[in-house]
N, C-alpha and C. Protein backbone atom coordinates (compact mmCIF):
# COMPACT_ATOMS: atom_id res chain seq x y z
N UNK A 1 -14.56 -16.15 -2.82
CA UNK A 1 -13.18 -15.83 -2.57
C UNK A 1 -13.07 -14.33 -2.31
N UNK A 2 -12.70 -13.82 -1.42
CA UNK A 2 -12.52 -12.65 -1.25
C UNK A 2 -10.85 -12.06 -1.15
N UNK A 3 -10.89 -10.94 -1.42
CA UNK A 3 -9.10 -9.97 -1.81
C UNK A 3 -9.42 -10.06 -0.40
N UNK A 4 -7.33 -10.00 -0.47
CA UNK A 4 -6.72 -9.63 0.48
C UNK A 4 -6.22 -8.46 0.77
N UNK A 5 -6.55 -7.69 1.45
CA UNK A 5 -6.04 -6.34 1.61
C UNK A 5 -4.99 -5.89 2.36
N UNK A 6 -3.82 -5.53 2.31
CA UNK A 6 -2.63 -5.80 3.39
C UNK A 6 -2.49 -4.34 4.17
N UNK A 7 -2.26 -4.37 5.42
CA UNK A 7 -2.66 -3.57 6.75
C UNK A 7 -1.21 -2.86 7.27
N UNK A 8 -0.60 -1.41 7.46
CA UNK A 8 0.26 -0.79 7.80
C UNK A 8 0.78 -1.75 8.74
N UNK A 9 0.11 -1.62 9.54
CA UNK A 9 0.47 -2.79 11.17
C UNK A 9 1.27 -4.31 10.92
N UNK A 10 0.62 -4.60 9.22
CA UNK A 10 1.43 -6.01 9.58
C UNK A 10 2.36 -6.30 8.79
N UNK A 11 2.51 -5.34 7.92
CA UNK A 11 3.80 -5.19 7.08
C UNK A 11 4.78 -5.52 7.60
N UNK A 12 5.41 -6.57 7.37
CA UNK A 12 7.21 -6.85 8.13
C UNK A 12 7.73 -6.20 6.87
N UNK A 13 8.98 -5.25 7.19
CA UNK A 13 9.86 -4.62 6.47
C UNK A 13 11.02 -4.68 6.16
N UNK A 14 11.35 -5.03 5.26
CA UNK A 14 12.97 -5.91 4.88
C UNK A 14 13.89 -4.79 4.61
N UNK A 15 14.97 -4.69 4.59
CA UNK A 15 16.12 -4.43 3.76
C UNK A 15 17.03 -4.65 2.69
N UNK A 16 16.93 -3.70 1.76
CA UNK A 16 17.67 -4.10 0.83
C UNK A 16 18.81 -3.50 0.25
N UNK A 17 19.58 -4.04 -0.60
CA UNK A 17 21.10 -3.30 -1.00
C UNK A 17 20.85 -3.38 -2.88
N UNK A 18 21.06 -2.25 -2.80
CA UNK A 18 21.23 -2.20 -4.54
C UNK A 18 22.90 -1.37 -5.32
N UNK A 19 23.50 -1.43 -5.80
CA UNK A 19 24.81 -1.35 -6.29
C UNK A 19 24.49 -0.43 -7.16
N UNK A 20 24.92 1.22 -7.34
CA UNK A 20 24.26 1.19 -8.52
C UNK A 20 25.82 1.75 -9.31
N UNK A 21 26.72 0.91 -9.08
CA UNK A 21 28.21 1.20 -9.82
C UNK A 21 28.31 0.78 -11.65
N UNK A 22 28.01 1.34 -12.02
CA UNK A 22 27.83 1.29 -13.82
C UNK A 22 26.97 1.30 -14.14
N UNK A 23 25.68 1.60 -13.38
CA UNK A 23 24.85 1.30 -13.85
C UNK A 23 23.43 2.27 -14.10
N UNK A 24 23.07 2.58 -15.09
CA UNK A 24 22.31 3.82 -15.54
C UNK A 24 21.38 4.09 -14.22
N UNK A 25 21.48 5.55 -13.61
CA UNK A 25 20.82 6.12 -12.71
C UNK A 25 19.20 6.41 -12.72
N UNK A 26 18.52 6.02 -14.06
CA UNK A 26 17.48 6.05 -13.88
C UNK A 26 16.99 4.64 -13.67
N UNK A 27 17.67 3.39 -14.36
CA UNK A 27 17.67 2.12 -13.82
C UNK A 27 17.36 1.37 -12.42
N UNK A 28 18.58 2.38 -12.00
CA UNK A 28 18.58 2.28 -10.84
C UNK A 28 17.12 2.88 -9.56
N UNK A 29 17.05 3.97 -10.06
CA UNK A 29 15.84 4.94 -9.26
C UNK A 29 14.62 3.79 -9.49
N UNK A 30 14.86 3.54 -10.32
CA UNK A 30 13.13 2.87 -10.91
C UNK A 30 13.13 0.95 -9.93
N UNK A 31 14.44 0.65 -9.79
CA UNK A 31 14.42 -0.47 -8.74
C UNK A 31 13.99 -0.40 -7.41
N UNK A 32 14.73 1.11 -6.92
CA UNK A 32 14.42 1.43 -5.87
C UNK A 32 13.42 2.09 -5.74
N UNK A 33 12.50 2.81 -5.96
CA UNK A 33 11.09 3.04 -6.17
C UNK A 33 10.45 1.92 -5.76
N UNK A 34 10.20 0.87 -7.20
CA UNK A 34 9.29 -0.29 -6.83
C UNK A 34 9.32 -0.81 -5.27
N UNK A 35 10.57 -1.18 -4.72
CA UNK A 35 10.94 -1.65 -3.22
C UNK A 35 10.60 -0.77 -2.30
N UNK A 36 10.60 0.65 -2.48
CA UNK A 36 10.28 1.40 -1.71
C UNK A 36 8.61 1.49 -1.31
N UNK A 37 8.00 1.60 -3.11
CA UNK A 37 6.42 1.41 -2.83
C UNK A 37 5.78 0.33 -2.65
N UNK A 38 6.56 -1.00 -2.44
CA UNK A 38 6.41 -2.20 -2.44
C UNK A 38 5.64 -3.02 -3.58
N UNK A 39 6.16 -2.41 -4.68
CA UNK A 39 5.21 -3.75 -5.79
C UNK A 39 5.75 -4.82 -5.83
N UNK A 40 6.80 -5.16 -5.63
CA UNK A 40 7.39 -6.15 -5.62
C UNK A 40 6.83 -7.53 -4.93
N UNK A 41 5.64 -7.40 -4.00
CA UNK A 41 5.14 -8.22 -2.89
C UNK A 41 3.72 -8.41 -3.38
N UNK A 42 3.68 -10.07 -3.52
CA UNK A 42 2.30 -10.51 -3.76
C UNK A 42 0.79 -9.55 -3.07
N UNK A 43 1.35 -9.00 -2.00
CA UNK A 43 0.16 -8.59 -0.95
C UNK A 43 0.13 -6.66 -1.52
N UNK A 44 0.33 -6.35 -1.81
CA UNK A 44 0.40 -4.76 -2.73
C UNK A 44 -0.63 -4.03 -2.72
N UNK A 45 -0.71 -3.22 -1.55
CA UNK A 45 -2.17 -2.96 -1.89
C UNK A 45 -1.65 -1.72 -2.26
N UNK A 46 -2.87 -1.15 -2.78
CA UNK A 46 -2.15 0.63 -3.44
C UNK A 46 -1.99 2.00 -2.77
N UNK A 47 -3.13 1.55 -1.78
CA UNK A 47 -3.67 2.65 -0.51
C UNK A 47 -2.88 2.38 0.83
N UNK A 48 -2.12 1.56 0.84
CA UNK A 48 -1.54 1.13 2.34
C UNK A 48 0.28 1.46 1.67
N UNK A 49 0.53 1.56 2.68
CA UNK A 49 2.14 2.11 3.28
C UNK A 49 3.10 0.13 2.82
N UNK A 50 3.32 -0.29 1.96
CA UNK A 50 3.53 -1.39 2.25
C UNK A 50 5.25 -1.71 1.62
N UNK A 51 6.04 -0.34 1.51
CA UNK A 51 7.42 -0.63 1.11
C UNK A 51 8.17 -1.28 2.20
N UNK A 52 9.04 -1.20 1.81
CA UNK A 52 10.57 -1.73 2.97
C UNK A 52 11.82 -0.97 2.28
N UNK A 53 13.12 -1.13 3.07
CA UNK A 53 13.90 -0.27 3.34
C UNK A 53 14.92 -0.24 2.10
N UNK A 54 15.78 0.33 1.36
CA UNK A 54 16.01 0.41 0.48
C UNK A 54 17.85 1.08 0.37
N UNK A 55 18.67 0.87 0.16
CA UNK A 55 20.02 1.06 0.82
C UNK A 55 20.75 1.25 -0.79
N UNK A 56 21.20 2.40 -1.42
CA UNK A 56 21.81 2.35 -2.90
C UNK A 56 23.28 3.10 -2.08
N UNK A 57 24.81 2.03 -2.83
CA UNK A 57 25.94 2.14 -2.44
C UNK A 57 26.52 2.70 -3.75
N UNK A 58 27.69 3.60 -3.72
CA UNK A 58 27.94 4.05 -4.94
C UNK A 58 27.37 4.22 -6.10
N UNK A 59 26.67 5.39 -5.30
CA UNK A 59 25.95 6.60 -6.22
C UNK A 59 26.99 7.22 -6.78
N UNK A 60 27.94 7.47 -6.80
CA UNK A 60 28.86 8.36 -7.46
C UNK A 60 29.41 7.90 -8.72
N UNK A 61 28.96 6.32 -9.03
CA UNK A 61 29.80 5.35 -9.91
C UNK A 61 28.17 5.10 -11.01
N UNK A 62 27.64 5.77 -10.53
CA UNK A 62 26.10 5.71 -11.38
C UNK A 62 26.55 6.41 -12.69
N UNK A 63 26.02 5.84 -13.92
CA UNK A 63 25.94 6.69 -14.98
C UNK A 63 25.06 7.14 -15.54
N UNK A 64 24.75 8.45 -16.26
CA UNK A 64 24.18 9.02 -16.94
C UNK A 64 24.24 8.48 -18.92
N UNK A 65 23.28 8.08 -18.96
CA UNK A 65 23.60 7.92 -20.60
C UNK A 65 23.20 9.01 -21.65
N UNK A 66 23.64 8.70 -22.74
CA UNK A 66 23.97 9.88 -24.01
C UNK A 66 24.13 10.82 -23.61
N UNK A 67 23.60 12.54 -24.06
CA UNK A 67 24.33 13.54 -23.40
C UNK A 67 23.80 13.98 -22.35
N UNK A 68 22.61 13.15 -21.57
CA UNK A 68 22.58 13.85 -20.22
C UNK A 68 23.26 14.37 -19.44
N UNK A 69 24.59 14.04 -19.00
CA UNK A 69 25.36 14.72 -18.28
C UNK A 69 25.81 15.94 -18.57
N UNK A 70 25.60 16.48 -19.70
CA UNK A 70 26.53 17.70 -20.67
C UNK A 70 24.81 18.38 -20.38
N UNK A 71 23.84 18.34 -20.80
CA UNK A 71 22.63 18.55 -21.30
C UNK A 71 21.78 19.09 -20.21
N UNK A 72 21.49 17.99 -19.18
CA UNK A 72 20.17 17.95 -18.48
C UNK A 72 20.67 18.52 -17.24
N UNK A 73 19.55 19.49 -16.49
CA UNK A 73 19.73 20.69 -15.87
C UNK A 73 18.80 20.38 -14.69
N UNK A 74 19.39 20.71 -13.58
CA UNK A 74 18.04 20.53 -12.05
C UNK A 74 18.13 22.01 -12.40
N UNK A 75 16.57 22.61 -11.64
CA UNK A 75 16.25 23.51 -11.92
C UNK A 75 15.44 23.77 -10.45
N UNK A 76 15.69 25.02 -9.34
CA UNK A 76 14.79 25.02 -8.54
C UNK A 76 14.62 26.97 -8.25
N UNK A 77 13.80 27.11 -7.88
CA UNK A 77 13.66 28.58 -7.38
C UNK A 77 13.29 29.19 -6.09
N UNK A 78 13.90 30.06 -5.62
CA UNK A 78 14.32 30.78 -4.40
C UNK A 78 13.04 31.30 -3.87
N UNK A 79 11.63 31.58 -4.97
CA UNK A 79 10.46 32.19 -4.44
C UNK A 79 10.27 33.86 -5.22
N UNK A 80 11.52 34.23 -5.46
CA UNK A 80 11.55 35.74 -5.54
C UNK A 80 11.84 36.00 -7.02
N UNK A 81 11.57 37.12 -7.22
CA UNK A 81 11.54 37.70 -8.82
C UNK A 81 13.27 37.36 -9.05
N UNK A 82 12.89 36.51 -10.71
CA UNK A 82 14.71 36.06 -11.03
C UNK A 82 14.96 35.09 -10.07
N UNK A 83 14.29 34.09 -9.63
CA UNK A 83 15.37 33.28 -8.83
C UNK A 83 15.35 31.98 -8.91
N UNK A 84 15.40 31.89 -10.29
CA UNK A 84 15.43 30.63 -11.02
C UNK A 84 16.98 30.36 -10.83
N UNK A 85 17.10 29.19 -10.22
CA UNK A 85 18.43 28.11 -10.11
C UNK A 85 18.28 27.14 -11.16
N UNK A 86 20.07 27.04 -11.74
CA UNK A 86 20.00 25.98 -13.14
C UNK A 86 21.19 25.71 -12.47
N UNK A 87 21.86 24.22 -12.19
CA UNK A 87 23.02 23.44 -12.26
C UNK A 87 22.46 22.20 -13.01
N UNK A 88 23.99 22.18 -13.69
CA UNK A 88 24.24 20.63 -14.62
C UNK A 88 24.36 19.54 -14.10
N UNK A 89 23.53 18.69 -14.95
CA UNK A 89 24.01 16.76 -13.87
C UNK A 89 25.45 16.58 -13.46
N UNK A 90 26.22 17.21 -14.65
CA UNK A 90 27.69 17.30 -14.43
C UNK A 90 28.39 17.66 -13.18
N UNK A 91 28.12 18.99 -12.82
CA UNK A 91 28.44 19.73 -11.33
C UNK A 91 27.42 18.65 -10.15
N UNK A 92 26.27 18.44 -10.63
CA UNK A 92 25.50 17.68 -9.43
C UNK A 92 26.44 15.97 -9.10
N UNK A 93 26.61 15.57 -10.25
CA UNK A 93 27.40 14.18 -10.13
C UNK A 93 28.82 14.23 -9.53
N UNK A 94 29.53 15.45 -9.48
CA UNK A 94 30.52 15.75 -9.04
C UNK A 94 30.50 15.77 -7.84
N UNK A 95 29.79 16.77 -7.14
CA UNK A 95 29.56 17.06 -6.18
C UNK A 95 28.34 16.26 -5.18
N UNK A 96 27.72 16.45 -5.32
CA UNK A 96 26.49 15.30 -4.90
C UNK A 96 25.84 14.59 -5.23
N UNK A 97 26.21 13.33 -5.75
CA UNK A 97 25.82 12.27 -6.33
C UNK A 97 24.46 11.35 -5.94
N UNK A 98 24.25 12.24 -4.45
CA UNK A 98 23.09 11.55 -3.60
C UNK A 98 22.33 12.25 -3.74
N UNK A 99 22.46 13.70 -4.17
CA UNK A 99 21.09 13.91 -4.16
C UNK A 99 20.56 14.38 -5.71
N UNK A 100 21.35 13.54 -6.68
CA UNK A 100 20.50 13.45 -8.06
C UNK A 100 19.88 12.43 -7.64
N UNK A 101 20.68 10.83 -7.12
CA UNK A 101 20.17 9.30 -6.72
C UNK A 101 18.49 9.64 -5.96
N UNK A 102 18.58 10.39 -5.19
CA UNK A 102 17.00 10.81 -4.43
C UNK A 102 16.45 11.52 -5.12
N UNK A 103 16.80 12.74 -6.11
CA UNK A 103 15.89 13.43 -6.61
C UNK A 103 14.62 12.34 -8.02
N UNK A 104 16.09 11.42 -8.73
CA UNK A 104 15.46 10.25 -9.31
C UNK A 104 14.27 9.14 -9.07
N UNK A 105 14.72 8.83 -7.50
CA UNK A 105 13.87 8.49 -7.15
C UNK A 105 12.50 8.87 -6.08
N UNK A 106 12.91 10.12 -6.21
CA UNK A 106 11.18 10.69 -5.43
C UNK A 106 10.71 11.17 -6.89
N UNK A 107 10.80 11.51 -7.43
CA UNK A 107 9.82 11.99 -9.11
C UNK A 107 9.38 10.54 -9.23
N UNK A 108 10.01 9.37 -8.97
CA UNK A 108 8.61 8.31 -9.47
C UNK A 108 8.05 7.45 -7.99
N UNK A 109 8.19 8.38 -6.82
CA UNK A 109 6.86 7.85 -5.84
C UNK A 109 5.88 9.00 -5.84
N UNK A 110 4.84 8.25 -5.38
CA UNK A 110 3.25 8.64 -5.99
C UNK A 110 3.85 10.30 -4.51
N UNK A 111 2.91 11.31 -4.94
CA UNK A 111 3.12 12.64 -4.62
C UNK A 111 2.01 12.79 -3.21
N UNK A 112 1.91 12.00 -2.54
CA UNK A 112 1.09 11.97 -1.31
C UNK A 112 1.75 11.52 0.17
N UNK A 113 0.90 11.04 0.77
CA UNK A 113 1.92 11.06 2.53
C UNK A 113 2.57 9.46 1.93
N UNK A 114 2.28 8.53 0.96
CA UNK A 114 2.45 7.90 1.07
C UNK A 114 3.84 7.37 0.55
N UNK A 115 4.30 8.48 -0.49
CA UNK A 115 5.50 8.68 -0.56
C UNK A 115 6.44 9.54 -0.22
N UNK A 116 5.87 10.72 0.58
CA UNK A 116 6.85 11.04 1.27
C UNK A 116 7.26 10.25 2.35
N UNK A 117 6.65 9.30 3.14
CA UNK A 117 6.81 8.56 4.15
C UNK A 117 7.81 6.99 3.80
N UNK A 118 7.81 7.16 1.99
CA UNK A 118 8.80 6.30 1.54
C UNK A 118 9.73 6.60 1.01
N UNK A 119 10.02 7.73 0.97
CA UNK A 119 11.33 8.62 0.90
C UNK A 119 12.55 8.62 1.53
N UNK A 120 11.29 8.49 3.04
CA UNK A 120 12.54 8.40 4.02
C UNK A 120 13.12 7.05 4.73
N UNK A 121 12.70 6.42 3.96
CA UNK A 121 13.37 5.05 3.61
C UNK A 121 14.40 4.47 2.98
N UNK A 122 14.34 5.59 2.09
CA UNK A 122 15.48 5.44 1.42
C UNK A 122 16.95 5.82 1.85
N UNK A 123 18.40 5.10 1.78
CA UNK A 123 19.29 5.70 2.39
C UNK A 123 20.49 5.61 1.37
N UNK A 124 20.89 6.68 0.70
CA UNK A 124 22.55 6.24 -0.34
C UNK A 124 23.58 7.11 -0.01
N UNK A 125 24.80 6.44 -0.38
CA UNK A 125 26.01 6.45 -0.18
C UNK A 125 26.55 6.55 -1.19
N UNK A 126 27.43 8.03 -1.20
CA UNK A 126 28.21 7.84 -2.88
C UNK A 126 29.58 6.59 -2.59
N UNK A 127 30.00 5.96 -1.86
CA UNK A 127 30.93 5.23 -1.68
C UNK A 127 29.81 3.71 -1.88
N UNK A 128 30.99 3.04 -1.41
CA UNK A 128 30.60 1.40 -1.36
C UNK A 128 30.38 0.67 0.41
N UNK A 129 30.15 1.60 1.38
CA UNK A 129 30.37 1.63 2.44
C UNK A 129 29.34 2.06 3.05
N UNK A 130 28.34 1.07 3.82
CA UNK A 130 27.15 1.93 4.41
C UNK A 130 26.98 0.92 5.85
N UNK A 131 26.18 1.91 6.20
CA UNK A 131 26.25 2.01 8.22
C UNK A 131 24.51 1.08 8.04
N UNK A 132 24.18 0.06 7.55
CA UNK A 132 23.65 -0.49 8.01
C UNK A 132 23.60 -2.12 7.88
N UNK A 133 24.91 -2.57 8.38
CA UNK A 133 25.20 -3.98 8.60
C UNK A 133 24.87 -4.83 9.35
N UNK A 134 23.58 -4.14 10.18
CA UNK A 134 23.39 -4.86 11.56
C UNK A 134 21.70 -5.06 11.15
N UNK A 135 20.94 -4.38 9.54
CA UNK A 135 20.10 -4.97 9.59
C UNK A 135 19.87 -6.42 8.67
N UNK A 136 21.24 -6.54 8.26
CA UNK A 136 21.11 -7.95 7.09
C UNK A 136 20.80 -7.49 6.25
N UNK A 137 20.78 -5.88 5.39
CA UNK A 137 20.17 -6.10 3.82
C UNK A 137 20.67 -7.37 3.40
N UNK A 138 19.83 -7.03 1.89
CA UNK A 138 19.77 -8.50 1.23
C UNK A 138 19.93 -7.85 -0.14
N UNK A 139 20.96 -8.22 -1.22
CA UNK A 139 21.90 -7.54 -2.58
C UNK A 139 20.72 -8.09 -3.60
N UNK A 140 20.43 -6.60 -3.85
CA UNK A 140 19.28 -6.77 -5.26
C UNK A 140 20.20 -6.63 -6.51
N UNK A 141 20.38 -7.28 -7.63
CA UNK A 141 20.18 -7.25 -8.97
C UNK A 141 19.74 -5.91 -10.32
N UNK A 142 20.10 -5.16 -10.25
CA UNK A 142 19.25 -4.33 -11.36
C UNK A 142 19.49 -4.38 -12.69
C-alpha cells in the first residue's frame, strides 16, 4: 500500500464562510487557519499548498474574553531608536477589527511561502456583508 501524496496542481479549492459574531476571536482564527492550511481534508499533505478559501463576516462582533481587551497590547516597531508602537485590543477592535481577525490568524500559519501564500486567502469583513456570492461559500460552524 503506498501514501498518497496530494499535488498543488490538483487541489480543487472551496470556499468557505465562518461568522465570527459572539464568538471568541481566537476560536475563530484557529477555524480559519486549519481551512486555510487545509487539515481539514483526508489528502493533507504538510509540504504542499493544499488550503482553500476562507471568508470571516463580522469581525467587529468577535469577542475578546476576560481582560484581554483592557490588557493585551499589539506591539510593532518603526526600525529606529524608541520606536516601539503599543495600541490596545480595545482601540484595535474599535477601529480595525480586521486586522486583529488577520493578525490572529497569521501567528498560527506555519512562517514559510506556504503560509504566506495562505494568508492571502483569507478575506474579512467587519460587517455581515461580503463581495463573494458568486463563489457559493459554504457556512462553517465554530
Amino acid at each position: 500500500m503506498s501514501t498518497y501524496m496530494a499535488k498543488k496542481e490538483t487541489v480543487e479549492r472551496g470556499w468557505y464562510v465562518i461568522d465570527a459574531a459572539g464568538k471568541p476571536l481566537g476560536k475563530t482564527a484557529v477555524a480559519a487557519a486549519n481551512i486555510l492550511r487545509g487539515k481539514h481534508r483526508p489528502e493533507f499533505t504538510p509540504n504542499v499548498d493544499c488550503g482553500e478559501f476562507v471568508i470571516i463576516v463580522n469581525a467587529s462582533k468577535a469577542v475578546l474574553t476576560g481582560n484581554k481587551l483592557t490588557q493585551k497590547k499589539y506591539y510593532h516597531h518603526s526600525g529606529y531608536i524608541g520606536g516601539l508602537k503599543e495600541i490596545s485590543y480595545s482601540k484595535i477592535m474599535a477601529e480595525k477589527p480586521e486586522f486583529a481577525m488577520r493578525q490572529a490568524v497569521k501567528g498560527m500559519l506555519p512562517k514559510n511561502s506556504i503560509g504566506a501564500t495562505a494568508i492571502n486567502r483569507l478575506k474579512i469583513y467587519a460587517g455581515a456583508e461580503h463581495m463573494q456570492q458568486a463563489q457559493k461559500p459554504v457556512a462553517i460552524e465554530v
